[in-house]
PDB file of N, CA and C in Angstrom:
ATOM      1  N   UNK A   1      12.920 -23.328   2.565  1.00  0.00           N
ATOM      2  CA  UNK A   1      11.842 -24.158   2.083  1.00  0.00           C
ATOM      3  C   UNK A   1      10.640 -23.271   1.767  1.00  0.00           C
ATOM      4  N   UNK A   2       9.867 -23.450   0.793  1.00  0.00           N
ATOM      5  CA  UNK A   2       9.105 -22.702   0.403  1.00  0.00           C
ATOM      6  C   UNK A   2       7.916 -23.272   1.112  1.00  0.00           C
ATOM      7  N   UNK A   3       6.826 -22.457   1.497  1.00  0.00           N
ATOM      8  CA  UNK A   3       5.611 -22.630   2.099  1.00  0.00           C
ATOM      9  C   UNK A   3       4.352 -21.950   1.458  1.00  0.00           C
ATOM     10  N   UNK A   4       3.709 -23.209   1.065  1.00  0.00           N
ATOM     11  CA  UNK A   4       2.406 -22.468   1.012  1.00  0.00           C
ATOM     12  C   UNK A   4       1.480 -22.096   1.317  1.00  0.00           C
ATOM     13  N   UNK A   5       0.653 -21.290   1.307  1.00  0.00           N
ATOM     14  CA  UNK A   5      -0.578 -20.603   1.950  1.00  0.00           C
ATOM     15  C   UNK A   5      -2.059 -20.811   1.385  1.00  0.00           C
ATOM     16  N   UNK A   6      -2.715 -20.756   2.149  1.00  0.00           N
ATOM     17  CA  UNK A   6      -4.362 -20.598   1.043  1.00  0.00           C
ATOM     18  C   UNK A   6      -4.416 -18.978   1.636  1.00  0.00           C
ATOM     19  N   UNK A   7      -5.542 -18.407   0.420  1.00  0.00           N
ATOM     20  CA  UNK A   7      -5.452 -17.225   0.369  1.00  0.00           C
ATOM     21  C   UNK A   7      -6.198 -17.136   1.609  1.00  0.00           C
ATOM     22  N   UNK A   8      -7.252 -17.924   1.853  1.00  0.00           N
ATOM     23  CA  UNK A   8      -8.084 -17.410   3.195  1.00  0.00           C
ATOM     24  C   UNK A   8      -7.006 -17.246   4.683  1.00  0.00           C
ATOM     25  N   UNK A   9      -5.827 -17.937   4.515  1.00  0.00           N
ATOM     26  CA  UNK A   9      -4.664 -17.766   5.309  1.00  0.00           C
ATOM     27  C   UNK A   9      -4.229 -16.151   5.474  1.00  0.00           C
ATOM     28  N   UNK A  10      -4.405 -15.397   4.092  1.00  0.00           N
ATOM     29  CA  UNK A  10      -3.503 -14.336   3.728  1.00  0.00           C
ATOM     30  C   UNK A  10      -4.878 -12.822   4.171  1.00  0.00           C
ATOM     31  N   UNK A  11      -5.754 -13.515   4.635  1.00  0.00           N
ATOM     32  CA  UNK A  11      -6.810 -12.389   4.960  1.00  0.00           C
ATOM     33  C   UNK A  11      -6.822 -11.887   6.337  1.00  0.00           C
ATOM     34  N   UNK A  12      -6.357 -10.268   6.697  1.00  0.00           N
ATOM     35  CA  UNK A  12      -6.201  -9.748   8.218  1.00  0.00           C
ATOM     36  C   UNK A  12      -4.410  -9.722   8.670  1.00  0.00           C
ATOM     37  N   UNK A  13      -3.811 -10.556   7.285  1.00  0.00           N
ATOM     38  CA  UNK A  13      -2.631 -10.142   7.602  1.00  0.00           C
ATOM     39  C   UNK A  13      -1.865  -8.796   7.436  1.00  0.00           C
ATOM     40  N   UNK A  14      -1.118  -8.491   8.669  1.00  0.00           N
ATOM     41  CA  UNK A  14      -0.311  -7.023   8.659  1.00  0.00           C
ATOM     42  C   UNK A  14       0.640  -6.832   6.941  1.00  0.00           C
ATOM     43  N   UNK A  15       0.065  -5.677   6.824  1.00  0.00           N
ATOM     44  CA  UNK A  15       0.924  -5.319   5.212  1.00  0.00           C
ATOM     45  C   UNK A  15       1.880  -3.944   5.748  1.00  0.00           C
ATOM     46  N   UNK A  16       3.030  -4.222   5.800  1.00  0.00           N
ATOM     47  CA  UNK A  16       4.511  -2.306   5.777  1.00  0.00           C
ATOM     48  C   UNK A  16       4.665  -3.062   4.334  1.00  0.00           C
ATOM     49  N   UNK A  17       5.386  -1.753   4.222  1.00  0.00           N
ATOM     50  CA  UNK A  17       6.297  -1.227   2.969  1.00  0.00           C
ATOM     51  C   UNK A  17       7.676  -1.340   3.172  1.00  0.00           C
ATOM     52  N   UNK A  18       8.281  -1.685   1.989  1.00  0.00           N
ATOM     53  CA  UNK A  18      10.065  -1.925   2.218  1.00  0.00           C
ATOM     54  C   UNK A  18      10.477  -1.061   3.217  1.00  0.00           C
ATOM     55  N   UNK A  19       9.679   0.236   3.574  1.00  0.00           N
ATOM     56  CA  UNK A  19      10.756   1.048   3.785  1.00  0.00           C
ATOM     57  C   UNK A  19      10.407   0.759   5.654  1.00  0.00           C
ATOM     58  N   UNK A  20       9.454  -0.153   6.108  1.00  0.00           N
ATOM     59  CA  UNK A  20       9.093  -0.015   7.165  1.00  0.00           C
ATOM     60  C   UNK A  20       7.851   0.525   7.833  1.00  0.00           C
ATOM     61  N   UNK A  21       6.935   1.182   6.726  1.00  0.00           N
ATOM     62  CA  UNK A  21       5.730   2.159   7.163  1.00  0.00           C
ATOM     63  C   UNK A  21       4.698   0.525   7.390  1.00  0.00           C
ATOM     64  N   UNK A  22       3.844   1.282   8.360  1.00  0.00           N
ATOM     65  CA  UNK A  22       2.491  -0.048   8.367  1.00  0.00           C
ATOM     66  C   UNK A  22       1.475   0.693   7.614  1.00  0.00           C
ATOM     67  N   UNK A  23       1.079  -0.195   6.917  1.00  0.00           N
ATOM     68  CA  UNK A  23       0.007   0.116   5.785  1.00  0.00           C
ATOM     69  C   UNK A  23      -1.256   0.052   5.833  1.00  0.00           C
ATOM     70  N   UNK A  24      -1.326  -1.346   6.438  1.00  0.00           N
ATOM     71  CA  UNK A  24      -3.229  -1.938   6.886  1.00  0.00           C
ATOM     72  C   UNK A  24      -2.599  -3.422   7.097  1.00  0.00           C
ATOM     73  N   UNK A  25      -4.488  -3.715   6.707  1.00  0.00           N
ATOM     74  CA  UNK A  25      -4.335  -5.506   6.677  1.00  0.00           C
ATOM     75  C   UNK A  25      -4.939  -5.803   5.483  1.00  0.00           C
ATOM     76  N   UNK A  26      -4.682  -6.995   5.266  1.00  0.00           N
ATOM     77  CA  UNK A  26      -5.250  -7.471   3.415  1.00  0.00           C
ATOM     78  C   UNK A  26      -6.491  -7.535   3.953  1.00  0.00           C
ATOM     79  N   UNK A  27      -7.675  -7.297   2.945  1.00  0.00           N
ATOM     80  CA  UNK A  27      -8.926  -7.718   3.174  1.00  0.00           C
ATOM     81  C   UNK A  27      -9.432  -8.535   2.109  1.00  0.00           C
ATOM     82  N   UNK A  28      -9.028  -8.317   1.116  1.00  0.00           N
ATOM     83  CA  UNK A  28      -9.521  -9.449   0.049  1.00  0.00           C
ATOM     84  C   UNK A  28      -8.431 -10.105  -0.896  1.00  0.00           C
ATOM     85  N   UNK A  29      -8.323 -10.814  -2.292  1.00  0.00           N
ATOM     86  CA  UNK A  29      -7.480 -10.992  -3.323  1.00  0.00           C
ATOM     87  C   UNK A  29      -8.373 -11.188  -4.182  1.00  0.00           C
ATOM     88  N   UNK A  30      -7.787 -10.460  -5.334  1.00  0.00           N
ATOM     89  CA  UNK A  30      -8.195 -10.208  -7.107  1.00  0.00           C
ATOM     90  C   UNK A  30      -7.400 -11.276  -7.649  1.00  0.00           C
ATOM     91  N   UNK A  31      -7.959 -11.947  -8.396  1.00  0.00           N
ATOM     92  CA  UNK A  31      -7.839 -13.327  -8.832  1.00  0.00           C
ATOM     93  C   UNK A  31      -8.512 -13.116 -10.238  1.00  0.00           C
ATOM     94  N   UNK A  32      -7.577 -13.507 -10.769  1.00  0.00           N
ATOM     95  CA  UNK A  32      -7.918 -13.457 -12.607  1.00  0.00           C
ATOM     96  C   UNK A  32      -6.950 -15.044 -13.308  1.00  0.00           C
ATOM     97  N   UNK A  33      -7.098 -15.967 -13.884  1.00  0.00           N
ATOM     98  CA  UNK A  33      -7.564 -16.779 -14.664  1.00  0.00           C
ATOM     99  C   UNK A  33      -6.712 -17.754 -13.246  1.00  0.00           C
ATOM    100  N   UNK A  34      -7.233 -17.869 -12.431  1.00  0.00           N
ATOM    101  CA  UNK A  34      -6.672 -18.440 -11.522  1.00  0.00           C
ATOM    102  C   UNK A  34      -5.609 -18.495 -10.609  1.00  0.00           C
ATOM    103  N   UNK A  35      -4.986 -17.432 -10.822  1.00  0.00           N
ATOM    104  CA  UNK A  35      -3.992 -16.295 -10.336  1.00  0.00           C
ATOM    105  C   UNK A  35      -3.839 -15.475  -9.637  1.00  0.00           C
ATOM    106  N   UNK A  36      -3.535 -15.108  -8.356  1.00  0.00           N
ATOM    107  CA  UNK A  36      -3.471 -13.994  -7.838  1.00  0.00           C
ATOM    108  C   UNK A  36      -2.591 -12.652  -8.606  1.00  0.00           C
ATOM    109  N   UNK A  37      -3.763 -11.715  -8.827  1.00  0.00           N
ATOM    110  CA  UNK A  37      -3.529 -10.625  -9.297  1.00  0.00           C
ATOM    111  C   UNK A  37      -3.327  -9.373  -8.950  1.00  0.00           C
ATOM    112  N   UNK A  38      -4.263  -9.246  -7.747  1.00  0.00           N
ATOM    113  CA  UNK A  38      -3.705  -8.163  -6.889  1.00  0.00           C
ATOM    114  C   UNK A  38      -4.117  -8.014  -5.620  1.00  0.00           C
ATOM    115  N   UNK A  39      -4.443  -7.279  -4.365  1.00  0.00           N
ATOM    116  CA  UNK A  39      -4.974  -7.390  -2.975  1.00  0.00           C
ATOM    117  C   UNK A  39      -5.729  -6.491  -3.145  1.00  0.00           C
ATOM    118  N   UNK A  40      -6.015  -6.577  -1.815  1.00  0.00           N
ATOM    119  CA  UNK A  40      -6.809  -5.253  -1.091  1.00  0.00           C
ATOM    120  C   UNK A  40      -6.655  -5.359   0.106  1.00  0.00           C
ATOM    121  N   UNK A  41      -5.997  -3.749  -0.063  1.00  0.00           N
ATOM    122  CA  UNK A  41      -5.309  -3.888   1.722  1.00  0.00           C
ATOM    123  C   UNK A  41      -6.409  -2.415   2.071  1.00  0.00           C
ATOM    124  N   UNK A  42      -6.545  -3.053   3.453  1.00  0.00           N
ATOM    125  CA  UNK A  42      -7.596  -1.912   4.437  1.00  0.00           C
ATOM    126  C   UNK A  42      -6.929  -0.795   5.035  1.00  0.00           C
ATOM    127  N   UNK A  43      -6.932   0.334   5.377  1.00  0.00           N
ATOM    128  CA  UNK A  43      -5.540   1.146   5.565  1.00  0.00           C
ATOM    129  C   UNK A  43      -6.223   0.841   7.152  1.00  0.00           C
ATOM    130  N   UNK A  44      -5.606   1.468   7.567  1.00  0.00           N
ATOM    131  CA  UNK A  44      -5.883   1.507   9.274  1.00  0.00           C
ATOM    132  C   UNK A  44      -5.871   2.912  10.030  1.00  0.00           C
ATOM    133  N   UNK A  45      -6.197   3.215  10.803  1.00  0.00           N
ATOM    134  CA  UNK A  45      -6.579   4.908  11.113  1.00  0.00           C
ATOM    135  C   UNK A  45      -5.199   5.409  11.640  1.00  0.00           C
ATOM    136  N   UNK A  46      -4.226   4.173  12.471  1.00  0.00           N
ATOM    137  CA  UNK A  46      -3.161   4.136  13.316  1.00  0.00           C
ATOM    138  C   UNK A  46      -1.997   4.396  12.234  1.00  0.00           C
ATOM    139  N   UNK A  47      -2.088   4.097  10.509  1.00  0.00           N
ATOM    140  CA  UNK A  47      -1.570   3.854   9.364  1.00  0.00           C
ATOM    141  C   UNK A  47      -0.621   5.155   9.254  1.00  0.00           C
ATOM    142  N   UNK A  48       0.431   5.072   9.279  1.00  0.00           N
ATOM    143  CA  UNK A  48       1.519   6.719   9.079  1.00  0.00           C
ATOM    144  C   UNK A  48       0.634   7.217   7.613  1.00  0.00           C
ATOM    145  N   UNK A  49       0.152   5.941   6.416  1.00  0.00           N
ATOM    146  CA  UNK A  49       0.065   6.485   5.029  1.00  0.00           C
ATOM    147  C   UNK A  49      -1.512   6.954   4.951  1.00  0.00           C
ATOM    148  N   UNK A  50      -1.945   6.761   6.004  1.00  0.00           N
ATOM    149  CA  UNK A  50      -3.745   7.358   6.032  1.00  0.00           C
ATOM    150  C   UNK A  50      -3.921   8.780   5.801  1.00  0.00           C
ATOM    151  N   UNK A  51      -3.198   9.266   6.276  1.00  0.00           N
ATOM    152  CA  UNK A  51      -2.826  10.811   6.150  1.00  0.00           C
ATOM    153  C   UNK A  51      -2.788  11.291   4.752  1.00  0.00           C
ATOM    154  N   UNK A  52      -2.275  10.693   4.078  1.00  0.00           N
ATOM    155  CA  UNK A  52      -1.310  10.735   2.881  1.00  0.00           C
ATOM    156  C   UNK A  52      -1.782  10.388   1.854  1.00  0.00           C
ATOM    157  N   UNK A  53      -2.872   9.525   2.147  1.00  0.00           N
ATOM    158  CA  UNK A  53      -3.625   8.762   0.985  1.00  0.00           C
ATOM    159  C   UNK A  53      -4.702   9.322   0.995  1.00  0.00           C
ATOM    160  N   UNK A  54      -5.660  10.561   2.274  1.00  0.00           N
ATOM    161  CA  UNK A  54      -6.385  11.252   2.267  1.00  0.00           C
ATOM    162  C   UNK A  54      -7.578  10.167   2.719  1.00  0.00           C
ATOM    163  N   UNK A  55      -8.672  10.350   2.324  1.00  0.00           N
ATOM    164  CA  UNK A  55     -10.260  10.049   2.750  1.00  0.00           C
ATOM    165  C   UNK A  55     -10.237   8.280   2.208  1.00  0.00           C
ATOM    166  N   UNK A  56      -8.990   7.964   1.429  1.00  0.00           N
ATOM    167  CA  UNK A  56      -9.139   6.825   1.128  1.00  0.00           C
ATOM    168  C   UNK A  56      -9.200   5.278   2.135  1.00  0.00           C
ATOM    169  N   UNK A  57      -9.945   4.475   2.142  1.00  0.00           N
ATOM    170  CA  UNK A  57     -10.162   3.526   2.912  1.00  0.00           C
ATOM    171  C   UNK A  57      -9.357   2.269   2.766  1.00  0.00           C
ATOM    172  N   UNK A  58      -9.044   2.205   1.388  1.00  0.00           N
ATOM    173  CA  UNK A  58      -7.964   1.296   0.781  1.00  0.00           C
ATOM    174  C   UNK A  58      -7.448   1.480  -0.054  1.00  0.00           C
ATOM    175  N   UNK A  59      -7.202   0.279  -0.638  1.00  0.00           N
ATOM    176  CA  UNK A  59      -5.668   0.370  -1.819  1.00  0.00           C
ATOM    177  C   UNK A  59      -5.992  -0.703  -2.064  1.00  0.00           C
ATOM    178  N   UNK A  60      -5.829  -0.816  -3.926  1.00  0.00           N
ATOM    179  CA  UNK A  60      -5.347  -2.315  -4.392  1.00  0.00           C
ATOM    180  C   UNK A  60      -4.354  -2.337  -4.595  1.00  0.00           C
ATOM    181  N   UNK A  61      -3.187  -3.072  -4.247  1.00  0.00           N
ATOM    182  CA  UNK A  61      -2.268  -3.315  -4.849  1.00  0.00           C
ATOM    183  C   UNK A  61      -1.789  -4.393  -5.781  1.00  0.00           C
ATOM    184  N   UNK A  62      -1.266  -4.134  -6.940  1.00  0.00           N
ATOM    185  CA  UNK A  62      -0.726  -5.427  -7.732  1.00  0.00           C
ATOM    186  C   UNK A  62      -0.145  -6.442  -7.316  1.00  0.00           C
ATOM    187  N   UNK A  63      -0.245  -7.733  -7.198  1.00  0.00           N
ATOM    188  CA  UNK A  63       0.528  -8.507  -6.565  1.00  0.00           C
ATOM    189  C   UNK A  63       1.980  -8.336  -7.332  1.00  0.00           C
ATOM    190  N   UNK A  64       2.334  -7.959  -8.410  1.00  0.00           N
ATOM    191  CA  UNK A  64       3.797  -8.122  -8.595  1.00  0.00           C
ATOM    192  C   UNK A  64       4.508  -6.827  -7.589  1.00  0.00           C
ATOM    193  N   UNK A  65       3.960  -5.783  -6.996  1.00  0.00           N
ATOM    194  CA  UNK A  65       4.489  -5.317  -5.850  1.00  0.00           C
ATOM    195  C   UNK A  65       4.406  -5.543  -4.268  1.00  0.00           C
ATOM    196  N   UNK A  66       4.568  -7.076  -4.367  1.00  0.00           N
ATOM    197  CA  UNK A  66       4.515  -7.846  -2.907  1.00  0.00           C
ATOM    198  C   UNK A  66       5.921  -8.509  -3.034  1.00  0.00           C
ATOM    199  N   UNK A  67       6.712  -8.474  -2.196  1.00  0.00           N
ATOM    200  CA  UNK A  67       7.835  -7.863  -2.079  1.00  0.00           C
ATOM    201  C   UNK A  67       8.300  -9.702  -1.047  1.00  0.00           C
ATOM    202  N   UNK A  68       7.208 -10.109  -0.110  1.00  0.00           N
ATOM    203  CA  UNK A  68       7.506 -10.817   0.825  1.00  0.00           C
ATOM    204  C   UNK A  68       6.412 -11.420   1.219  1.00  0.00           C
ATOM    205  N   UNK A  69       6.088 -12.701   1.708  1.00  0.00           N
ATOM    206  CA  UNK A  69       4.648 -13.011   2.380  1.00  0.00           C
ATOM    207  C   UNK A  69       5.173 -14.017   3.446  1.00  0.00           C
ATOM    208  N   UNK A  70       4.457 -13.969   4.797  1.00  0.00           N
ATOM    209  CA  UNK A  70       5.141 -14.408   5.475  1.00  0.00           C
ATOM    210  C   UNK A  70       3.900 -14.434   6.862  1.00  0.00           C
ATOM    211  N   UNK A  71       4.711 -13.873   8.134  1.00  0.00           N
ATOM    212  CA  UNK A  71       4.188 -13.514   9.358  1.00  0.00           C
ATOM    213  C   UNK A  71       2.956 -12.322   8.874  1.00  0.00           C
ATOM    214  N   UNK A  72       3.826 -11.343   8.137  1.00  0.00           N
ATOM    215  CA  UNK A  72       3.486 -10.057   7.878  1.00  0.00           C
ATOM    216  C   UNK A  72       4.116 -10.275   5.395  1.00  0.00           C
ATOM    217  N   UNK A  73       2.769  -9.221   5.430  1.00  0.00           N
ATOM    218  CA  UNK A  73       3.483  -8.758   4.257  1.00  0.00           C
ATOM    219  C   UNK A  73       3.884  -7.410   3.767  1.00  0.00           C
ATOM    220  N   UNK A  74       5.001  -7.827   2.851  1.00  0.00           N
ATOM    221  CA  UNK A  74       5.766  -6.479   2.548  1.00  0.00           C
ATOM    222  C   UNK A  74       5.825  -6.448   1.188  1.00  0.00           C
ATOM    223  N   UNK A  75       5.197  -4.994   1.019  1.00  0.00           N
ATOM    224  CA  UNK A  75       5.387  -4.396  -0.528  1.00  0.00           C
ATOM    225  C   UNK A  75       6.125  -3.381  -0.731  1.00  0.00           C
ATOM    226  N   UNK A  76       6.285  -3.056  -1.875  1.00  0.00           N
ATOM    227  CA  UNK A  76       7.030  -2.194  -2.372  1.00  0.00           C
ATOM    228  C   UNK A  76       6.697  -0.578  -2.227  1.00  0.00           C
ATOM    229  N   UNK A  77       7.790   0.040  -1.809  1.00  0.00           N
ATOM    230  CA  UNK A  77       6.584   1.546  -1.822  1.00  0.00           C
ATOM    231  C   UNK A  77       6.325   2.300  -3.228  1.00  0.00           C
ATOM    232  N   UNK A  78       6.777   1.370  -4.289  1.00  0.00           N
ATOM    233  CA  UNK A  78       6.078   2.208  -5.346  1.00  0.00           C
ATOM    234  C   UNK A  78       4.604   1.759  -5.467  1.00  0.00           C
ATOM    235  N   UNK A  79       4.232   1.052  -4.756  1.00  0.00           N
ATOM    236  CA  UNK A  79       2.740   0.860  -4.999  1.00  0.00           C
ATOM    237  C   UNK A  79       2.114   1.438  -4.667  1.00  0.00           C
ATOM    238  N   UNK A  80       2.096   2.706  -3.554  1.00  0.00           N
ATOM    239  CA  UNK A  80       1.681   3.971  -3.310  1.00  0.00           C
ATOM    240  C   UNK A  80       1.607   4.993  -3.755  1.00  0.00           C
ATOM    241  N   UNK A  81       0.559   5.314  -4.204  1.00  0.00           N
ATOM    242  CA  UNK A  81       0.297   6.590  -5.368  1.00  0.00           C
ATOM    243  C   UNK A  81       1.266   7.804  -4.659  1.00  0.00           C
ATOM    244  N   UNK A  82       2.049   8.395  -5.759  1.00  0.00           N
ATOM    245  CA  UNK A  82       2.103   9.491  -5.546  1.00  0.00           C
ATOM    246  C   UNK A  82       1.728  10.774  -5.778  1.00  0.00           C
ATOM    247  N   UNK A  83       1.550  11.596  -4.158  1.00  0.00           N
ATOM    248  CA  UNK A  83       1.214  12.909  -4.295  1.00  0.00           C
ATOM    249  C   UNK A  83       1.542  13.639  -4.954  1.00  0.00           C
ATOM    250  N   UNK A  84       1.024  14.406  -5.865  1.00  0.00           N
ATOM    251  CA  UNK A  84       1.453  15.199  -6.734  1.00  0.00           C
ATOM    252  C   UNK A  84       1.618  16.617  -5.543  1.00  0.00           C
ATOM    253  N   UNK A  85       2.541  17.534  -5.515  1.00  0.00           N
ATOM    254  CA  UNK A  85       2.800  18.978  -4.792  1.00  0.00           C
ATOM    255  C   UNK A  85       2.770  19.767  -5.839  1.00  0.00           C
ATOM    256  N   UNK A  86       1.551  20.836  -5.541  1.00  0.00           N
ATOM    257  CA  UNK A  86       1.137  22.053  -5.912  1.00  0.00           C
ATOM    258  C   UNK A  86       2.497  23.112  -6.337  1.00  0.00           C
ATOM    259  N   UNK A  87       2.558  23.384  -7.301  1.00  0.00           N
ATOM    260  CA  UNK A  87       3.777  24.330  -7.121  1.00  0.00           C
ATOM    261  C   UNK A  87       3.920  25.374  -6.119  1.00  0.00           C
ATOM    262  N   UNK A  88       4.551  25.782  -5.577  1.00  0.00           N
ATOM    263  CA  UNK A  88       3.969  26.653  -4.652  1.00  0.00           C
ATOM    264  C   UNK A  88       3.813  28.093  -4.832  1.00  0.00           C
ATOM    265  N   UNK A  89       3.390  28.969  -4.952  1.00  0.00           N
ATOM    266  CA  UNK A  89       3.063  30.622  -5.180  1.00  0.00           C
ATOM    267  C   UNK A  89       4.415  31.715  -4.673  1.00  0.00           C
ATOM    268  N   UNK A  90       4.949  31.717  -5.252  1.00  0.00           N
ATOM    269  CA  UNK A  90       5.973  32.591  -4.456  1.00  0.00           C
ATOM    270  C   UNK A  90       5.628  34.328  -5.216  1.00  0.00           C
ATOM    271  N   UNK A  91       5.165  34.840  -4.145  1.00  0.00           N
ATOM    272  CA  UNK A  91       5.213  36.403  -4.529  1.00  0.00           C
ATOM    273  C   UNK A  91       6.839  37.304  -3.987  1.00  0.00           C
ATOM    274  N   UNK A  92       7.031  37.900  -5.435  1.00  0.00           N
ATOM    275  CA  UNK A  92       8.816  38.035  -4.861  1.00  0.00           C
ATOM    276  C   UNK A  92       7.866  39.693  -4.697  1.00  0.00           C
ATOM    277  N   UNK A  93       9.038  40.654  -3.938  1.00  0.00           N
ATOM    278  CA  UNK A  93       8.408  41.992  -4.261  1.00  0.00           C
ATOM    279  C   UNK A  93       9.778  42.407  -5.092  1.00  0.00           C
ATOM    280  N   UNK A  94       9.084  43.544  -6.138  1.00  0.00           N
ATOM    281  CA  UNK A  94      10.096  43.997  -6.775  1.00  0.00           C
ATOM    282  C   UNK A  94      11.304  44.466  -6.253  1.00  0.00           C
ATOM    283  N   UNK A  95      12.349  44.194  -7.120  1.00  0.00           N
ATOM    284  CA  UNK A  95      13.546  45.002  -6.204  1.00  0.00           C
ATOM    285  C   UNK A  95      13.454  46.366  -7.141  1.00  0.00           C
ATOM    286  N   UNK A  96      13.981  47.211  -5.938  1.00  0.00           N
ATOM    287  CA  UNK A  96      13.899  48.700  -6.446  1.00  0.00           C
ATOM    288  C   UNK A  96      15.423  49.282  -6.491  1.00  0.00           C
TER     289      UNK A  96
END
């Protein structure tokens, strides 16, 4: 059975990622022509992705990468920017 929510329902709720990581809690929703359009999730200091996401405090995410809404919500982990890795410097020494 499907259930509905008011968004003020959906504010402070726990947000993981498919894969299981905890993310934050929603703090707001982006709403465009009457629509939920995307969130704003708060990261949390305890967050595995705080690290990862650097000095950042949040994230919007698109609502078409909400995956589940429920107790808890679950998104997708492509909604997490990815880190780009530095190539790394390899000094070979000549072979002689």
């Amino acid at each position: 059975m499907l259930k509905i929510l008011k968004i003020s329902d959906m504010i402070s709720l726990k947000v993981f990622t498919d894969a299981g990581d905890y993310f934050g809690e929603i703090e707001e929703a982006n709403i465009v022509d009457n629509k939920v359009d995307g969130w704003r999730i708060k990261l949390s200091r305890d967050s595995n992705l705080s690290a990862y996401l650097g000095g950042a405090r949040g994230l919007i995410v698109p609502h078409q990468f909400v995956k589940a809404i429920g107790d808890v919500v679950v998104i997708s982990k492509n909604a997490i920017p990815v880190k780009e890795e530095m190539p790394s410097e390899q000094t070979e020494e000549p072979s002689i």
